[in-house]
C-alpha atoms as a PDB file:
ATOM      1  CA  UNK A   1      -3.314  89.344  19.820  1.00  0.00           C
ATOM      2  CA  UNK A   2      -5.443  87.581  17.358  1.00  0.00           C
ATOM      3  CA  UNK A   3      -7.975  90.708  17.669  1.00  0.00           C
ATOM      4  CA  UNK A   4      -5.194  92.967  16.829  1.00  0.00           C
ATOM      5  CA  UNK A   5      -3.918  90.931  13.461  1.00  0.00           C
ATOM      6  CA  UNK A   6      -7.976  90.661  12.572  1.00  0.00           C
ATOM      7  CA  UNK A   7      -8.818  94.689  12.832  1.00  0.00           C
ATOM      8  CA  UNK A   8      -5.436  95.390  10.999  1.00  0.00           C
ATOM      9  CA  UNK A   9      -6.158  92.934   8.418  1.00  0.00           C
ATOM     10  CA  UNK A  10     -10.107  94.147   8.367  1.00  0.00           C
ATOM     11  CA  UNK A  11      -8.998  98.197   8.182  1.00  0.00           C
ATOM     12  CA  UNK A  12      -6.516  97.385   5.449  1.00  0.00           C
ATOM     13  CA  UNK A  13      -9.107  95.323   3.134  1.00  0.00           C
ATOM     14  CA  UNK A  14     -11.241  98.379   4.351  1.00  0.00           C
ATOM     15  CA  UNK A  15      -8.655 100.856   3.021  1.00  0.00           C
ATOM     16  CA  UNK A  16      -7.690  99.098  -0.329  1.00  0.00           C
ATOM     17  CA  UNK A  17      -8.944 101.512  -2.159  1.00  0.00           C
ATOM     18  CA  UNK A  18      -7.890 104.809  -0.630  1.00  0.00           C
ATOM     19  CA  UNK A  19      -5.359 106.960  -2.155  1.00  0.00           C
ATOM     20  CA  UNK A  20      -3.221 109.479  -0.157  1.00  0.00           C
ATOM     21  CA  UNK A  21      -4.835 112.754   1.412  1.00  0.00           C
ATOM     22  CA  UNK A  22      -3.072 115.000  -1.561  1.00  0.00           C
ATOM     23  CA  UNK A  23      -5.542 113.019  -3.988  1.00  0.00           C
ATOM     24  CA  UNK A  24      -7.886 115.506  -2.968  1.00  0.00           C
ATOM     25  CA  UNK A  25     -11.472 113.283  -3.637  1.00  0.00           C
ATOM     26  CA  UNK A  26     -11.295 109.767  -1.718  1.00  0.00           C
ATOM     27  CA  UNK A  27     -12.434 110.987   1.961  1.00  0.00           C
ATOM     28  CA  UNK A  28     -15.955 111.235   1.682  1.00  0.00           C
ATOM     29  CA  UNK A  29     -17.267 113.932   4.521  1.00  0.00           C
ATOM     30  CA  UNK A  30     -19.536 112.251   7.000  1.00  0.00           C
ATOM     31  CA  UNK A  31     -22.476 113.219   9.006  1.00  0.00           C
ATOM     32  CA  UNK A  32     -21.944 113.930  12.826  1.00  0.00           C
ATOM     33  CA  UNK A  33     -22.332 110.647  14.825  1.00  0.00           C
ATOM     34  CA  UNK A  34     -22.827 109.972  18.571  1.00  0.00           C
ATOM     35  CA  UNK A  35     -20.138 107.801  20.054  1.00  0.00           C
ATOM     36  CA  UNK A  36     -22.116 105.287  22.663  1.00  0.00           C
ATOM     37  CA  UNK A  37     -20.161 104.193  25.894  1.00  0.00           C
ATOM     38  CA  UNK A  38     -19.235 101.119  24.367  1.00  0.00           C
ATOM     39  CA  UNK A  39     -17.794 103.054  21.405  1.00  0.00           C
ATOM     40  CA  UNK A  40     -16.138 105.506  23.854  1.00  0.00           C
ATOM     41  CA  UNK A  41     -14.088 102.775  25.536  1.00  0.00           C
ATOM     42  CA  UNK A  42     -13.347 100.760  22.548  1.00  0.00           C
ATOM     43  CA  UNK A  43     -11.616 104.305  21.120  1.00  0.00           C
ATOM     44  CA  UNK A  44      -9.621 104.400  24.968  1.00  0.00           C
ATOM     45  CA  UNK A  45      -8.965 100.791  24.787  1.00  0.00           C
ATOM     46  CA  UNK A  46      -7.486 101.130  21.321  1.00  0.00           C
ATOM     47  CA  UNK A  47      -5.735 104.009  22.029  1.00  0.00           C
ATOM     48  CA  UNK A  48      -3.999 102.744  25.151  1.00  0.00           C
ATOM     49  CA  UNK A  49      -2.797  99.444  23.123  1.00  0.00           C
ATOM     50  CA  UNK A  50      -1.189 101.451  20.793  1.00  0.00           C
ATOM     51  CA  UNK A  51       0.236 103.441  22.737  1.00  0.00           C
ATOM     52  CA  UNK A  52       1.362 101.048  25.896  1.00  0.00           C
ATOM     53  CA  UNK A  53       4.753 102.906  27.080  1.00  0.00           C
ATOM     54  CA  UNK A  54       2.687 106.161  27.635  1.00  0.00           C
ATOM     55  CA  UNK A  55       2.277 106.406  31.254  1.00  0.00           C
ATOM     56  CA  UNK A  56      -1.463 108.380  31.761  1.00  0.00           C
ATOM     57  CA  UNK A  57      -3.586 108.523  28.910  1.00  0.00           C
ATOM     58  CA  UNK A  58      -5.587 111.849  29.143  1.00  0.00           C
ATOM     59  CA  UNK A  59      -8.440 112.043  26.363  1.00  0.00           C
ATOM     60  CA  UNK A  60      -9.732 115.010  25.167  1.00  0.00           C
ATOM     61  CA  UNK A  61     -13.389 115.074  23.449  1.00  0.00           C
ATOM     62  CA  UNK A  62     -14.102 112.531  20.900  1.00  0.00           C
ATOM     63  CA  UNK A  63     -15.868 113.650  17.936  1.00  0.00           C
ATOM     64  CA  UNK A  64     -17.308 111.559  14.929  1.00  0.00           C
ATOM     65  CA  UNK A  65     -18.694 110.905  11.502  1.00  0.00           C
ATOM     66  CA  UNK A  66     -20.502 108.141   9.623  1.00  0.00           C
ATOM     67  CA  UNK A  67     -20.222 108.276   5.760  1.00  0.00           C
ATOM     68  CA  UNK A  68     -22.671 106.868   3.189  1.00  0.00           C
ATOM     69  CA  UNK A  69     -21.038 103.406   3.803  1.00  0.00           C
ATOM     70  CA  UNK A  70     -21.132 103.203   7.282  1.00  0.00           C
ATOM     71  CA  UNK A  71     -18.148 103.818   8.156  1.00  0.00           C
ATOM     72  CA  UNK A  72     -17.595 105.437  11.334  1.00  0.00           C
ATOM     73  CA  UNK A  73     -14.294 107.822  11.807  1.00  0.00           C
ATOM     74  CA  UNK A  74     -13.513 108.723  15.228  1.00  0.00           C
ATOM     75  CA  UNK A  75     -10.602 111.993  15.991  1.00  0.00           C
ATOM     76  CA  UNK A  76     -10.003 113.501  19.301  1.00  0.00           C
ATOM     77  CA  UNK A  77      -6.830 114.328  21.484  1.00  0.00           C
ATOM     78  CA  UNK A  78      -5.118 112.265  23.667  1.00  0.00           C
ATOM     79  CA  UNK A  79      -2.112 113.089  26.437  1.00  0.00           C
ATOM     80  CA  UNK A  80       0.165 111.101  28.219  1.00  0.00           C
ATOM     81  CA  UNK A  81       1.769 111.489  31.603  1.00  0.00           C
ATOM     82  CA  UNK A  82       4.915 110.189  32.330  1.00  0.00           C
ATOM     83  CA  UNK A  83       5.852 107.329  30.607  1.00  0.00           C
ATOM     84  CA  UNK A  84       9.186 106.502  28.835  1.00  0.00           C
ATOM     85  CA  UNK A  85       8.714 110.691  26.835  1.00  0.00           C
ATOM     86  CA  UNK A  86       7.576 112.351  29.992  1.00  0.00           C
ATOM     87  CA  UNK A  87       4.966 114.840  29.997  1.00  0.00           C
ATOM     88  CA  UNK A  88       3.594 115.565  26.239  1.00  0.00           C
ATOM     89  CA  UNK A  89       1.828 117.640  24.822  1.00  0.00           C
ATOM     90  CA  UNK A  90      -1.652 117.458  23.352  1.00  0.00           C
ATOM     91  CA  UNK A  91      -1.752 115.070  20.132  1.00  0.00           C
ATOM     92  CA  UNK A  92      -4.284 114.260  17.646  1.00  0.00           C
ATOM     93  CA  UNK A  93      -5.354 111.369  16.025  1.00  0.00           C
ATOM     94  CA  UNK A  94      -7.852 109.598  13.728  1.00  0.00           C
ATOM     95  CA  UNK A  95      -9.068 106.290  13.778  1.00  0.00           C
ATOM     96  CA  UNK A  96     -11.888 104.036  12.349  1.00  0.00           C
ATOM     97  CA  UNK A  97     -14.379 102.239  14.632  1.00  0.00           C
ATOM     98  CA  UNK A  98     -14.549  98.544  13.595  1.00  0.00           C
ATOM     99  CA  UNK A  99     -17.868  96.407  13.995  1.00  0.00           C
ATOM    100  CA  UNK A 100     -18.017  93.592  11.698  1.00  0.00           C
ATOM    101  CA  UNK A 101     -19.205  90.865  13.924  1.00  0.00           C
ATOM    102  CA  UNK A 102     -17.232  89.121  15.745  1.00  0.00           C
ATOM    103  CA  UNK A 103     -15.127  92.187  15.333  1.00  0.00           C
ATOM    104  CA  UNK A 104     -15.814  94.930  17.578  1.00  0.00           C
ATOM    105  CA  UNK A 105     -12.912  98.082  18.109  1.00  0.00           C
ATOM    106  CA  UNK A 106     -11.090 101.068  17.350  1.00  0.00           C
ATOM    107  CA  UNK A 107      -8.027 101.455  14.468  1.00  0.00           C
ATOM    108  CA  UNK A 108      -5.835 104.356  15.245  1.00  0.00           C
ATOM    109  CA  UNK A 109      -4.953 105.357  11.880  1.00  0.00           C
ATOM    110  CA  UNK A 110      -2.485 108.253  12.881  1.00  0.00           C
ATOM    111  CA  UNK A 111      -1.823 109.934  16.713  1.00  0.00           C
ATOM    112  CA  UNK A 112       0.121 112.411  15.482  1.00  0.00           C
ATOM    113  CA  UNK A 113       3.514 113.365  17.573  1.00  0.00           C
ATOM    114  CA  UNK A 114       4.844 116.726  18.374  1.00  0.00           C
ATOM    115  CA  UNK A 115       5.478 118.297  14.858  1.00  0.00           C
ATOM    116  CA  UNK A 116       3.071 120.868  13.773  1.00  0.00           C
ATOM    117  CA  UNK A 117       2.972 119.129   9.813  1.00  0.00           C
ATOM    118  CA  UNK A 118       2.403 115.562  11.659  1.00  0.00           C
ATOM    119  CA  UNK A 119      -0.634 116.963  13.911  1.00  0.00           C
ATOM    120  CA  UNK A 120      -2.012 119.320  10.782  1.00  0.00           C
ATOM    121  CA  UNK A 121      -2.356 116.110   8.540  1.00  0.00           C
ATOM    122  CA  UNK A 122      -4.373 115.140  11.002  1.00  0.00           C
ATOM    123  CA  UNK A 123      -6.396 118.181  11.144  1.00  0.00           C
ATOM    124  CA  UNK A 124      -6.963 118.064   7.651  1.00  0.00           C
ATOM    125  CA  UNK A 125      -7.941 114.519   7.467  1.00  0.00           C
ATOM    126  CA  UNK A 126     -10.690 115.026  10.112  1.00  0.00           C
ATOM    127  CA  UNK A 127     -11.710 118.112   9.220  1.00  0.00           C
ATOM    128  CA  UNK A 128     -12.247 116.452   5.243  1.00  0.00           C
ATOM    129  CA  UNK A 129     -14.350 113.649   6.811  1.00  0.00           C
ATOM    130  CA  UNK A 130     -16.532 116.042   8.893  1.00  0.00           C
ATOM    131  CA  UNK A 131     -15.333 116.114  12.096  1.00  0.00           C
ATOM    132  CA  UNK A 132     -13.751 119.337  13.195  1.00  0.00           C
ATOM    133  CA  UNK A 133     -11.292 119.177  15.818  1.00  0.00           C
END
């Protein structure tokens, strides 16, 4: 639980000084990046803690960037299974890996739900930082 409060507290020093996606300038586009397997399963593990009524997770491909700073965004698709919804269908979302030591994870920023404006915000936001899902 600690964990959780630190990366919330870390992406939200880390995101200070964004302003909202109509702003049109504060997502820099990054350069493809190669999730490792550690990386991988930090995104899962993330993903599955926010999302803990879900039944089966199903992940689609994970694709990311690293900007000029470092930072690395991470957007892919995820499913569930059963669950207290059901079946579902496929979602977005965007996230930010976390590794400032001792700190090591995934942030889901936004897994979009079932509206087509919810899961094109998402679009838009990874397609702006370089990924294009």
């Amino acid at each position: 639980m600690r964990l959780v409060v630190s990366l919330s507290l870390l992406l939200g020093a880390v995101l200070v000084g964004c302003q909202s996606i109509d702003g049109g300038d504060n997502l820099e586009k990054g350069v493809p990046y190669q999730l490792s397997a550690k990386e991988t399963a930090a995104v899962e593990k993330g993903l599955r803690q926010q999302l803990p009524y879900e039944g089966v997770l199903i992940f689609g491909p994970m694709l990311a960037s690293k900007n000029s700073k470092g930072n690395v965004s991470v957007c892919g698709t995820i499913s569930s299974l059963g669950g207290l919804s059901g079946v579902m269908d496929k979602r977005p979302y965007v996230g930010m890996m976390v590794n400032v030591p001792p700190l090591f994870g995934f942030v889901p920023i936004v897994i979009a739900n079932e509206s087509s404006s919810s899961q094109s915000a998402v679009f838009l936001t990874c397609h702006r930082e370089g990924i294009p899902i």
